[in-house]
Protein backbone atom coordinates (compact mmCIF):
# COMPACT_ATOMS: atom_id res chain seq x y z
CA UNK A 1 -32.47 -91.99 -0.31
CA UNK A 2 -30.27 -94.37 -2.56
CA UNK A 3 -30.22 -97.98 -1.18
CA UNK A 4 -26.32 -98.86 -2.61
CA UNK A 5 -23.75 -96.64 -3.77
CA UNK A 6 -23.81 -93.94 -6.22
CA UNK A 7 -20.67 -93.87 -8.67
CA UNK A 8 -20.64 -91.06 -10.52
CA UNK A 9 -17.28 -90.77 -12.53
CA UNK A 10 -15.32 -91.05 -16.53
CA UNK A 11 -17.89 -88.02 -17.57
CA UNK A 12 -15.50 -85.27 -18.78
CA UNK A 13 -18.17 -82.91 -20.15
CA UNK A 14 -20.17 -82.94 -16.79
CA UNK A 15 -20.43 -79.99 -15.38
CA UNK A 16 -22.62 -79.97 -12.52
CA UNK A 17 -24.70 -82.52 -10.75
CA UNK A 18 -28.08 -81.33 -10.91
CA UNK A 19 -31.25 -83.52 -9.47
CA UNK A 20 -30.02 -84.40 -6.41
CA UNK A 21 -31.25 -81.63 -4.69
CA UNK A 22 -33.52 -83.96 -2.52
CA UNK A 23 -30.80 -86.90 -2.02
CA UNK A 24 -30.93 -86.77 2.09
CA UNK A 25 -28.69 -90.24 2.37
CA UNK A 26 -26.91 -93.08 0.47
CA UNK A 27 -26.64 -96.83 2.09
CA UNK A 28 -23.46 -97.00 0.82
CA UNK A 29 -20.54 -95.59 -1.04
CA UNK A 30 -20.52 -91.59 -2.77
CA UNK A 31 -17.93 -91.80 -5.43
CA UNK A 32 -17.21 -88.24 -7.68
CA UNK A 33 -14.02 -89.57 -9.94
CA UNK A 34 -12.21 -88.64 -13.22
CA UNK A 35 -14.95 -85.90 -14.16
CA UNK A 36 -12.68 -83.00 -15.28
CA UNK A 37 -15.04 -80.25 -15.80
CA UNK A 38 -17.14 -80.90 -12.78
CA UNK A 39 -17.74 -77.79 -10.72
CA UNK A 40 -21.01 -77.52 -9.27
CA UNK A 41 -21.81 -79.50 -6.83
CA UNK A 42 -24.72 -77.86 -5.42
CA UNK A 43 -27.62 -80.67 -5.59
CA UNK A 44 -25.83 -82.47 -2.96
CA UNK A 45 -26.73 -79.73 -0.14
CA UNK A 46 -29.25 -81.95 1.41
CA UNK A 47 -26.83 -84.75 1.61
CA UNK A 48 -26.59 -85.48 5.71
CA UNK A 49 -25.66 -89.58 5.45
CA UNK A 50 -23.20 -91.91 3.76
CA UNK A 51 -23.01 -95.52 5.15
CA UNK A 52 -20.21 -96.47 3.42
CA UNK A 53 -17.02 -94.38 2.15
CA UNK A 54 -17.05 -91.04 0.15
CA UNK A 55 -14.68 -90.80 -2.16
CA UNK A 56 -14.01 -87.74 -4.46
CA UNK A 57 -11.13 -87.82 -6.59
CA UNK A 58 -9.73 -86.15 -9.66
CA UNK A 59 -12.50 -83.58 -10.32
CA UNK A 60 -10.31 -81.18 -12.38
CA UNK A 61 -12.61 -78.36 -12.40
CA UNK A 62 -14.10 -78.27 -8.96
CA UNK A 63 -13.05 -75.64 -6.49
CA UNK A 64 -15.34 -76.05 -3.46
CA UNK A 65 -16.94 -78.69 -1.45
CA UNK A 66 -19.35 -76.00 0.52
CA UNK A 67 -22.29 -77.00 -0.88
CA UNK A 68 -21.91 -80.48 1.43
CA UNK A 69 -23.82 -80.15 4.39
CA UNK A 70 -22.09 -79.22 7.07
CA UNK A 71 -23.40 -81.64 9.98
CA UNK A 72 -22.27 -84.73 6.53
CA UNK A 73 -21.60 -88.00 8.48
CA UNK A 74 -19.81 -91.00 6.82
CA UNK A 75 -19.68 -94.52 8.16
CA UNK A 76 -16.51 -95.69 6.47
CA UNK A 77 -14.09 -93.63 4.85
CA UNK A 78 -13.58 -89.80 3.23
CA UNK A 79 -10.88 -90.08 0.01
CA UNK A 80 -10.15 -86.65 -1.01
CA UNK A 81 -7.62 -86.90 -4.09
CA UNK A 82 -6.29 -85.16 -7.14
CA UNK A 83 -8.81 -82.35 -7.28
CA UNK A 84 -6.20 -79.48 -8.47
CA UNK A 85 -8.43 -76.52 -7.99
CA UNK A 86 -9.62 -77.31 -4.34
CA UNK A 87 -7.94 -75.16 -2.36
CA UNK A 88 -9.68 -76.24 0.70
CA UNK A 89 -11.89 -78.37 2.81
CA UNK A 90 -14.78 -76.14 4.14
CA UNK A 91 -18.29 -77.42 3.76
CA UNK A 92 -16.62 -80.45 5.61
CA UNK A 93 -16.07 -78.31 9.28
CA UNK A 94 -18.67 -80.41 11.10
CA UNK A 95 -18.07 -83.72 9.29
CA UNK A 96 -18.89 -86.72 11.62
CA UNK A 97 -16.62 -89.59 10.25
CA UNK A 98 -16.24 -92.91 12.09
CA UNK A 99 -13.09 -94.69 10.11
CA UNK A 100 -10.14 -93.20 8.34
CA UNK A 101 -10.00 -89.67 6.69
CA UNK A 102 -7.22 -89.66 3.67
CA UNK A 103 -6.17 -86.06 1.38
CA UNK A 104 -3.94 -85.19 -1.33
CA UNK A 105 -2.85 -81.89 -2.93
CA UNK A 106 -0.83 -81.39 -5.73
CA UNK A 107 0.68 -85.17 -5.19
CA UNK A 108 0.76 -84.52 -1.13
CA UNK A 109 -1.06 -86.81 0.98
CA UNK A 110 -1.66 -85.49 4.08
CA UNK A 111 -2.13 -88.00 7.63
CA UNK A 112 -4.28 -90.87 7.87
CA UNK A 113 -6.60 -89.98 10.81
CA UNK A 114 -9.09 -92.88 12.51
């Protein structure tokens, strides 16, 4: 568990996030951003509560957000931005969100849901 937020972002070599493989929840805000060779995001499987807002925005490099646990709930808000090689949202199917959901593709932002 992480009391506050996690920001995780301006890392352009990263590749994958490894060590989180036990992170269960975060009291806060989950925020992936500007990390263009990012595309492994397999530690955060365990990951089952956000309090605040996840946010994950231009990841050039990542493809998939299956690793994130299906049954993922998020208190606030799920930003999902400027990632040009996600081609979809599965890993998200059973996502339990209780504010507003926002997307972009390619420059397309898709509905504001609450």
């Amino acid at each position: 568990t992480i009391g506050q937020s996690l920001f995780i972002g301006f890392n352009p070599l990263l590749k994958a996030l490894d060590g989180f493989e036990h992170l269960q929840s975060i009291g806060k805000d989950l925020i992936l951003k500007y990390n263009a060779s990012l595309s492994d995001i397999d530690s955060l499987g365990n990951l089952t509560s956000i309090t605040g807002s996840l946010r994950i925005e231009a990841n050039d490099s990542l493809t998939s957000l299956e690793p994130l646990n299906d049954n993922l709930s998020v208190g606030e808000s799920l930003v999902i931005s400027s990632n040009s090689l996600l081609e979809n949202l599965n890993g998200l199917n059973h996502l339990t969100m209780k504010s507003v959901l926002r997307c972009s593709w390619a420059g397309r932002t898709g509905s504001d849901h609450t």
